[in-house]
PDB file of N, CA and C in Angstrom:
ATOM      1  N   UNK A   1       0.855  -1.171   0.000  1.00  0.00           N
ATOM      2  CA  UNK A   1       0.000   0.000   0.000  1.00  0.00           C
ATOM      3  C   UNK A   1       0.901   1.234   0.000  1.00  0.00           C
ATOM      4  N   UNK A   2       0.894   2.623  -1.003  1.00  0.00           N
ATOM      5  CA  UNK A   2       1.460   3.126  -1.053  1.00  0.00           C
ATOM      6  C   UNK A   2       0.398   4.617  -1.510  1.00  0.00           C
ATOM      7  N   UNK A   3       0.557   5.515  -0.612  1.00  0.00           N
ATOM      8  CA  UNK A   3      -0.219   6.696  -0.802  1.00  0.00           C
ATOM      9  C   UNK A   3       0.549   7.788  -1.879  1.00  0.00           C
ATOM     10  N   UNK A   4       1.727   7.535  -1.798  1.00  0.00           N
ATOM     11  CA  UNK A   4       2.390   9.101  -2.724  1.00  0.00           C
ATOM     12  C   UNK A   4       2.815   8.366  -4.140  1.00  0.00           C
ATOM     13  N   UNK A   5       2.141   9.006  -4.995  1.00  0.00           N
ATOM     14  CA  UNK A   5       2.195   8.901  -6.482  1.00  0.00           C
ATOM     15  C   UNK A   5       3.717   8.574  -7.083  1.00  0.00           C
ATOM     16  N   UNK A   6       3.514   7.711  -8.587  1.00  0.00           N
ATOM     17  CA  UNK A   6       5.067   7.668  -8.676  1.00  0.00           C
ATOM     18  C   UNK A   6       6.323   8.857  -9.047  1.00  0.00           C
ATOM     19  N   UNK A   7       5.114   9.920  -9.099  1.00  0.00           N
ATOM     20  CA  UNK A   7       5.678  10.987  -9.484  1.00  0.00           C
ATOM     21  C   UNK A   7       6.475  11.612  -8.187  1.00  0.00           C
ATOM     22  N   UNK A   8       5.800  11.915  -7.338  1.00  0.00           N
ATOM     23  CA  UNK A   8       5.985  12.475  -6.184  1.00  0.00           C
ATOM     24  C   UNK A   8       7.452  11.488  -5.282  1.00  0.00           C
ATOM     25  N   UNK A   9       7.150   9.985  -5.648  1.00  0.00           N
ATOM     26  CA  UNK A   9       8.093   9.008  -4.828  1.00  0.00           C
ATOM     27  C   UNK A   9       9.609   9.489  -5.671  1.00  0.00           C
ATOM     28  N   UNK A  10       9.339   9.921  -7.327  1.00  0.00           N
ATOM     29  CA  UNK A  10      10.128   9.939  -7.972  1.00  0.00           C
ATOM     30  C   UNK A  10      11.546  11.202  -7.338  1.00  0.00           C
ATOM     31  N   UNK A  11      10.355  12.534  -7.211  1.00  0.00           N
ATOM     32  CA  UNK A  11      11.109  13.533  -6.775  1.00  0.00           C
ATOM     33  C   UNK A  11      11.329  13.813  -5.215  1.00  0.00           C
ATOM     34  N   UNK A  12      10.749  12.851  -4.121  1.00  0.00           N
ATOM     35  CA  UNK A  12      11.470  12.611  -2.791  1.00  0.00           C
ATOM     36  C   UNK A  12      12.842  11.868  -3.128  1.00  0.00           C
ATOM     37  N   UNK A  13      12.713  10.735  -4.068  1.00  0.00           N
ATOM     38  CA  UNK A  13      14.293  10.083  -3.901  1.00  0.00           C
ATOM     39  C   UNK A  13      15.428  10.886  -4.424  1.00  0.00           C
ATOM     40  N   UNK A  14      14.757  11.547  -5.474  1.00  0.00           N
ATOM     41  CA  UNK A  14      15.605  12.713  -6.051  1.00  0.00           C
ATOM     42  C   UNK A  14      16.407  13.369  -5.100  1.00  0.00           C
ATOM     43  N   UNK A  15      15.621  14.191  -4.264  1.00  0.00           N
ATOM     44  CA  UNK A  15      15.972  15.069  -3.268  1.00  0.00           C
ATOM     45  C   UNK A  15      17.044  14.323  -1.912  1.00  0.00           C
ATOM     46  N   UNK A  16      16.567  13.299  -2.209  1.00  0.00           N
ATOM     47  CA  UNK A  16      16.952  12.450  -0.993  1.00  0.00           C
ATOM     48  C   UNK A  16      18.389  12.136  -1.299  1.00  0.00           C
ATOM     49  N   UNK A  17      18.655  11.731  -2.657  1.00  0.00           N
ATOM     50  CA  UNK A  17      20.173  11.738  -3.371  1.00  0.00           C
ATOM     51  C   UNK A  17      21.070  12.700  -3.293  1.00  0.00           C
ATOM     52  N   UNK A  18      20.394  13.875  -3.822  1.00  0.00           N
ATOM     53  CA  UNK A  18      20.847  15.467  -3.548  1.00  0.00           C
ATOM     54  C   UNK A  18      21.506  15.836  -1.791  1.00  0.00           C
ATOM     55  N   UNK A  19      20.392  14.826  -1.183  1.00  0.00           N
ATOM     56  CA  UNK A  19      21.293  15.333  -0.120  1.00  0.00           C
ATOM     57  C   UNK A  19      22.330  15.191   0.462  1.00  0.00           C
ATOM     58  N   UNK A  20      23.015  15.852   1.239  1.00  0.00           N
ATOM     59  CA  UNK A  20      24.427  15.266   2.001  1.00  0.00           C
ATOM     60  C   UNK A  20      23.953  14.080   2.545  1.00  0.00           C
ATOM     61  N   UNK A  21      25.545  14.006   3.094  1.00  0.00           N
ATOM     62  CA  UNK A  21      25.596  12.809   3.823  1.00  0.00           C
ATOM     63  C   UNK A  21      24.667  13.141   5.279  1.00  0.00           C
ATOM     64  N   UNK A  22      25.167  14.082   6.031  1.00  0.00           N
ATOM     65  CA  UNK A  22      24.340  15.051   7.067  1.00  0.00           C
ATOM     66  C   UNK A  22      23.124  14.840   7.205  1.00  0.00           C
ATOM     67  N   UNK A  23      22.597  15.463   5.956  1.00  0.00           N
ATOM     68  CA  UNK A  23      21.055  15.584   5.859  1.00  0.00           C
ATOM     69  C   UNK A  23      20.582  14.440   6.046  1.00  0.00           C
ATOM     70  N   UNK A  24      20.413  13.160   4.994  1.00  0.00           N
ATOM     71  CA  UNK A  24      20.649  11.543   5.500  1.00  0.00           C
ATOM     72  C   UNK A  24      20.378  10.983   6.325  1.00  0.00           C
ATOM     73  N   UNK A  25      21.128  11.238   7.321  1.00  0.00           N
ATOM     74  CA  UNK A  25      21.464  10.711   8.465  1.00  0.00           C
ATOM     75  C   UNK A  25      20.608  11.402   9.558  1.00  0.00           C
ATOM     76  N   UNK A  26      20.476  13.047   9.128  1.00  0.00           N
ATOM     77  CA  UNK A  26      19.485  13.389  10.255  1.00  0.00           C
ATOM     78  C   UNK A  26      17.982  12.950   9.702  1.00  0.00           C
ATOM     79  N   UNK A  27      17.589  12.545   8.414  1.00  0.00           N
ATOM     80  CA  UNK A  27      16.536  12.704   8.215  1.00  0.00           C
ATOM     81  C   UNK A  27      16.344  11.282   8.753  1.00  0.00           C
ATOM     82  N   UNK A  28      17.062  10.144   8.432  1.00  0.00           N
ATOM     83  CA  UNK A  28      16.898   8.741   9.305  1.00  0.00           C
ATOM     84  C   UNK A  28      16.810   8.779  10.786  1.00  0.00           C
ATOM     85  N   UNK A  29      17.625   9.397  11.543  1.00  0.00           N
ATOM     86  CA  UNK A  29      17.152   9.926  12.562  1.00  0.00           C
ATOM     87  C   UNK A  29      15.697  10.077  13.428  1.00  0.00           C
ATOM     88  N   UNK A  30      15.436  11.264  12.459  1.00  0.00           N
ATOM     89  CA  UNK A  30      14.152  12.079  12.469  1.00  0.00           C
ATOM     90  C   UNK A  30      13.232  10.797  12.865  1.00  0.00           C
ATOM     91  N   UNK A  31      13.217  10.249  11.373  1.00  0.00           N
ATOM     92  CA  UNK A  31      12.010   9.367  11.051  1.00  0.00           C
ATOM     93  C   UNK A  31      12.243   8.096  12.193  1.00  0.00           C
ATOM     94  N   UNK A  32      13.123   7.615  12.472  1.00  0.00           N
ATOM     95  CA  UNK A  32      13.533   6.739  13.450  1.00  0.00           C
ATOM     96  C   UNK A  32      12.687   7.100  14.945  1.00  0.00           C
ATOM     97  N   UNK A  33      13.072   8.234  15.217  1.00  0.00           N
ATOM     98  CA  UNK A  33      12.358   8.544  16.440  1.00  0.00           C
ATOM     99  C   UNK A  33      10.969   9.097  16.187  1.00  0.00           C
ATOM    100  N   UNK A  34      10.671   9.382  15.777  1.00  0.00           N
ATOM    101  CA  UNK A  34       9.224   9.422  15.137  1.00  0.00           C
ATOM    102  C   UNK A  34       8.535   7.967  14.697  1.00  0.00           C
ATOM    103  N   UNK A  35       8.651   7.025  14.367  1.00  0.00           N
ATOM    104  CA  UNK A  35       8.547   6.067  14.174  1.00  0.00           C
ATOM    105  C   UNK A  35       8.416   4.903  15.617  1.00  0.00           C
ATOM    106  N   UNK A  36       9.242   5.551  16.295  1.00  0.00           N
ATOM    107  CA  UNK A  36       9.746   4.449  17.525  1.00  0.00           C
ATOM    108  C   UNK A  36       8.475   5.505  18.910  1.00  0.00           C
ATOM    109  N   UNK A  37       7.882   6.706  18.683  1.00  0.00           N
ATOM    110  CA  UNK A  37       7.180   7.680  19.395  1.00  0.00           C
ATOM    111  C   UNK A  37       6.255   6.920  18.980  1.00  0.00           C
ATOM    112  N   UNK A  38       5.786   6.843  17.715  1.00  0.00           N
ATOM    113  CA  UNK A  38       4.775   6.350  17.294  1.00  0.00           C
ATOM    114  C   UNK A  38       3.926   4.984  17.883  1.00  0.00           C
ATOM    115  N   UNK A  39       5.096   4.371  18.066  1.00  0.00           N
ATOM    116  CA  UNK A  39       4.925   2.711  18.392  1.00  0.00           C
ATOM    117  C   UNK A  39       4.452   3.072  19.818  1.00  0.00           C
ATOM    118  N   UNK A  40       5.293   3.337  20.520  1.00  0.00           N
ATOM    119  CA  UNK A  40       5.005   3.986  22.034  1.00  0.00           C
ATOM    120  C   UNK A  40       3.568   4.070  22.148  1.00  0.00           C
ATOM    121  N   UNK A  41       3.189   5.335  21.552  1.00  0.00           N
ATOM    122  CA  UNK A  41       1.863   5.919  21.920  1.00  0.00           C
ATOM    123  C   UNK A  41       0.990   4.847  21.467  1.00  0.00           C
ATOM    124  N   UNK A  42       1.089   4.270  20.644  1.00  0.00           N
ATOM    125  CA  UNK A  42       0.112   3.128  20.533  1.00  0.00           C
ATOM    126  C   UNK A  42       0.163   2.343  21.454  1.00  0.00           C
ATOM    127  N   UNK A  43       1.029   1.676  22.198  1.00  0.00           N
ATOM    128  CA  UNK A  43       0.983   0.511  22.790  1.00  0.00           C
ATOM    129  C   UNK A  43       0.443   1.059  24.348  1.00  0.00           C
ATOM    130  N   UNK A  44       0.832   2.466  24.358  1.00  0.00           N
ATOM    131  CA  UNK A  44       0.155   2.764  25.575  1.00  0.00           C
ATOM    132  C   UNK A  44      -1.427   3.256  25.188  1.00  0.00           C
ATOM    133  N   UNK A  45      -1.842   3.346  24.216  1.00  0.00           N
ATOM    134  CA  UNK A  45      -3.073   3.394  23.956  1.00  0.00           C
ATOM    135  C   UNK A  45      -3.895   1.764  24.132  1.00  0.00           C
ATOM    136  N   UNK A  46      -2.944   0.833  23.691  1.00  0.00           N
ATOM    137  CA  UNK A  46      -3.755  -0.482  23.884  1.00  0.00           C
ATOM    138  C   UNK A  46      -3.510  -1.526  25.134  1.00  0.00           C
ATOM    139  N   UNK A  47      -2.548  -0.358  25.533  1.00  0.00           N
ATOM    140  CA  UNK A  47      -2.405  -0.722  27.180  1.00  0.00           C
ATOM    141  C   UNK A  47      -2.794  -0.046  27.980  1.00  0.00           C
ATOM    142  N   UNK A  48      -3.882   0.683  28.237  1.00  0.00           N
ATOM    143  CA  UNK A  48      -4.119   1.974  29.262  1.00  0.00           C
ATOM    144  C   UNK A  48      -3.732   1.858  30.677  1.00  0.00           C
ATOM    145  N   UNK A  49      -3.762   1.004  31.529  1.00  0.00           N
ATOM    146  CA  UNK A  49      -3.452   0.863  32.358  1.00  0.00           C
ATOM    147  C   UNK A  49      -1.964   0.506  32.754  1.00  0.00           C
ATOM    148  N   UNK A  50      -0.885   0.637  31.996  1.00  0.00           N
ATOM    149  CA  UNK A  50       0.269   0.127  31.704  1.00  0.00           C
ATOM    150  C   UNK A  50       1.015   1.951  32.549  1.00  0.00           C
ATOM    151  N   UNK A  51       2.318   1.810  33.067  1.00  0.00           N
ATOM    152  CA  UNK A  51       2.669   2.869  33.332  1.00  0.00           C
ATOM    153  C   UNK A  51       3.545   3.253  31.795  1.00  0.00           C
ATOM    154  N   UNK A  52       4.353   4.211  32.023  1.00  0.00           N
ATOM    155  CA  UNK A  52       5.154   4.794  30.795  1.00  0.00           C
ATOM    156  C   UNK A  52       6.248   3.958  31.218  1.00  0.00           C
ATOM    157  N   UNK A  53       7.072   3.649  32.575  1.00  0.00           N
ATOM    158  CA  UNK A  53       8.434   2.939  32.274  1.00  0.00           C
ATOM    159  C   UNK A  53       7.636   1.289  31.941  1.00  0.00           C
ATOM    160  N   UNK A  54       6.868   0.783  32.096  1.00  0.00           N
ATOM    161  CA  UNK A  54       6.216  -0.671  31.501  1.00  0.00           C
ATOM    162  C   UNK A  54       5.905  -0.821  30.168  1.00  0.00           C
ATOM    163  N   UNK A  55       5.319   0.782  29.756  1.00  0.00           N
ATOM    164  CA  UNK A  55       5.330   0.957  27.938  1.00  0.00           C
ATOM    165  C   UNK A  55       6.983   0.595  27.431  1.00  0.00           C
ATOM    166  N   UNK A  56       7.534   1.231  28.272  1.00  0.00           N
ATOM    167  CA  UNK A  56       8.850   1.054  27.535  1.00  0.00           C
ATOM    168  C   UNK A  56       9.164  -0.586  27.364  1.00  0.00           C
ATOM    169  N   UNK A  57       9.420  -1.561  28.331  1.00  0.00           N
ATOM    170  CA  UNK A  57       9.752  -2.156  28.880  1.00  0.00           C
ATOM    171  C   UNK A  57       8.817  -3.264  28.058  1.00  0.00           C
ATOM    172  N   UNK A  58       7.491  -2.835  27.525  1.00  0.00           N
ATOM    173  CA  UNK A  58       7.154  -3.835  26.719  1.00  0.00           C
ATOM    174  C   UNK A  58       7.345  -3.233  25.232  1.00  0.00           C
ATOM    175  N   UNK A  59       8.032  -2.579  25.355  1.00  0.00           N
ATOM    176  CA  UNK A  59       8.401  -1.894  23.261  1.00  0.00           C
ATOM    177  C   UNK A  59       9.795  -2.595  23.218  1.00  0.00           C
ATOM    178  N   UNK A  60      10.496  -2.990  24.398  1.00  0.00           N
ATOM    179  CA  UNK A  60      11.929  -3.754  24.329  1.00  0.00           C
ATOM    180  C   UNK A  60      11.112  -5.084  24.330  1.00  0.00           C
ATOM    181  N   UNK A  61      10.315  -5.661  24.822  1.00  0.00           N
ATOM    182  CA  UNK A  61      10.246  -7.002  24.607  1.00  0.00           C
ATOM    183  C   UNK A  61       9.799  -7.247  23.212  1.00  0.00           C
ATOM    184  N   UNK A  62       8.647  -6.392  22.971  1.00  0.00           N
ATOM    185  CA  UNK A  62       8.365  -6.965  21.318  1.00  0.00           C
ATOM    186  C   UNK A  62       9.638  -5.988  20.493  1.00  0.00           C
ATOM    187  N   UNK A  63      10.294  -5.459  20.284  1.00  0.00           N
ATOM    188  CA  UNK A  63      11.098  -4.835  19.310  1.00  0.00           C
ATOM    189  C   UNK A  63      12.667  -6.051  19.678  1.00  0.00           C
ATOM    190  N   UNK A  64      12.394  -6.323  20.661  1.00  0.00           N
ATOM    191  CA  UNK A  64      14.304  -6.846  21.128  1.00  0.00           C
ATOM    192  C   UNK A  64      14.218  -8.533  21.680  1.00  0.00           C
ATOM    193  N   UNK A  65      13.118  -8.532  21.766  1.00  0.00           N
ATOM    194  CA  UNK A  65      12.592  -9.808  22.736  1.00  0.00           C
ATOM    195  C   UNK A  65      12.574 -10.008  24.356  1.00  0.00           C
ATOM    196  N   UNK A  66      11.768 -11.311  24.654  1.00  0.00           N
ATOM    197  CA  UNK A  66      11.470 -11.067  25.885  1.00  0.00           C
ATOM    198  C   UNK A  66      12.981 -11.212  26.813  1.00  0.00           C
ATOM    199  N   UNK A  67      13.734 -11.731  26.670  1.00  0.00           N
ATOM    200  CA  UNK A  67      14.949 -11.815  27.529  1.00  0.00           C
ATOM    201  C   UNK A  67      15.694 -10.818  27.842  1.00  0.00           C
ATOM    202  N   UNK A  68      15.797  -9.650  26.989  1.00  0.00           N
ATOM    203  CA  UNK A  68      16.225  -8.386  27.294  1.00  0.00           C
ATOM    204  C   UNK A  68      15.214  -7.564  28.045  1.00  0.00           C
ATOM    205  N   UNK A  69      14.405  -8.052  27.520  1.00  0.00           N
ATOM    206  CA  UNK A  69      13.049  -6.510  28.412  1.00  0.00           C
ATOM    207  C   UNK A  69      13.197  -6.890  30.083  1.00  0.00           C
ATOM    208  N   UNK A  70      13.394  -8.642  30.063  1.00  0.00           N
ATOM    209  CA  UNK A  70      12.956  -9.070  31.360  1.00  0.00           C
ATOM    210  C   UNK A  70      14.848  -8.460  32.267  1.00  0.00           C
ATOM    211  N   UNK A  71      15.601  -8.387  31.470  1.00  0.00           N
ATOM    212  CA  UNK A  71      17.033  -7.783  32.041  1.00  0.00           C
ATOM    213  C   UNK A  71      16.474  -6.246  32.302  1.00  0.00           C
ATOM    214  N   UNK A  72      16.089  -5.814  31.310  1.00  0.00           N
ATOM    215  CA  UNK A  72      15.917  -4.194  31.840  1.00  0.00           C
ATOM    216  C   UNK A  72      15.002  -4.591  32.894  1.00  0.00           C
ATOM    217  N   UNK A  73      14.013  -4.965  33.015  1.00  0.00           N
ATOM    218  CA  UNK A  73      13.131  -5.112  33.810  1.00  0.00           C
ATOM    219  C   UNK A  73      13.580  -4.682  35.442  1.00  0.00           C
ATOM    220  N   UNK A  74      14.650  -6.461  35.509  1.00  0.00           N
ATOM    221  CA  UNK A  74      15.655  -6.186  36.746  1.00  0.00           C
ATOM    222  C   UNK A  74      16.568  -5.465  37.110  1.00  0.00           C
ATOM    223  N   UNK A  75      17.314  -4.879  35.979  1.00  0.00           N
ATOM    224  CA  UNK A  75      17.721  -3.828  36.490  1.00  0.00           C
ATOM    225  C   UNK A  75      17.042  -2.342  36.805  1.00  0.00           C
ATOM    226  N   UNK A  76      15.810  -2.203  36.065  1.00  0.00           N
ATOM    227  CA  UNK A  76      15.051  -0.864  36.804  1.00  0.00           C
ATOM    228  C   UNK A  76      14.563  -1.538  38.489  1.00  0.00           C
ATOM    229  N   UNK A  77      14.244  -2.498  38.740  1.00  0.00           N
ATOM    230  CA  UNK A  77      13.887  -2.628  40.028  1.00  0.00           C
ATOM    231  C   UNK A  77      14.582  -2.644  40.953  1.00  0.00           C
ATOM    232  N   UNK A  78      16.114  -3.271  40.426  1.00  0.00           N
ATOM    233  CA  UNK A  78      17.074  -3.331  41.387  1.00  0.00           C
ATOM    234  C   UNK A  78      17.443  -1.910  41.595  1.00  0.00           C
ATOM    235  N   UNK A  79      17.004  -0.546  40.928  1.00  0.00           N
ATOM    236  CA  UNK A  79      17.921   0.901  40.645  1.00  0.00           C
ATOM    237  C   UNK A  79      17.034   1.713  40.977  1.00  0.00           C
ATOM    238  N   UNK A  80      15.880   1.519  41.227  1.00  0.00           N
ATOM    239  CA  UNK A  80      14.774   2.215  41.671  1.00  0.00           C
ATOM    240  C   UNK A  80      14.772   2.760  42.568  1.00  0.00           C
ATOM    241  N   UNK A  81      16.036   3.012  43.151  1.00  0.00           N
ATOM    242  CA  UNK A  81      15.956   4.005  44.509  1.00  0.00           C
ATOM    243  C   UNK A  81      17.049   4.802  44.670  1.00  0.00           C
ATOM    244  N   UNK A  82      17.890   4.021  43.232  1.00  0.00           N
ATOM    245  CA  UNK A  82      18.973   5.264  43.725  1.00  0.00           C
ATOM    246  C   UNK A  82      19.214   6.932  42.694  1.00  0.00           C
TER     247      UNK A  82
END
């Protein structure tokens, strides 16, 4: 599924070539964290009752798997006070 015409896809890659290396890299960036915000707010939308460090904590289990989320896990509990 693709919303922007082949015309339009034509002259983003254009531009996208044109750019530095810089630009690139911030625009991957950009979209990276925008992308990864995105995921967030959803999952705390289909988790309402979930806190924000547990949103996180389940965006590492499905993005990284469960064995890492369950490491962050222990280490936020073990650090939780200092």
């Amino acid at each position: 599924m693709n919303d922007t015409s082949k015309e339009a896809e034509k002259i983003q890659i254009e531009l996208l070539r044109q750019a530095g290396f810089q630009r690139r890299l911030a625009l991957t960036y950009s979209w990276s964290s925008a992308m990864r915000q995105l995921s967030m707010e959803g999952l705390q939308r289909a988790n309402p009752t979930l806190s924000k460090l547990e949103v996180g904590i389940k965006f590492v289990e499905i993005n990284y798997g469960a064995e890492l989320a369950e490491k962050l896990k222990k280490y936020v509990d073990a650090n939780r006070n200092l």
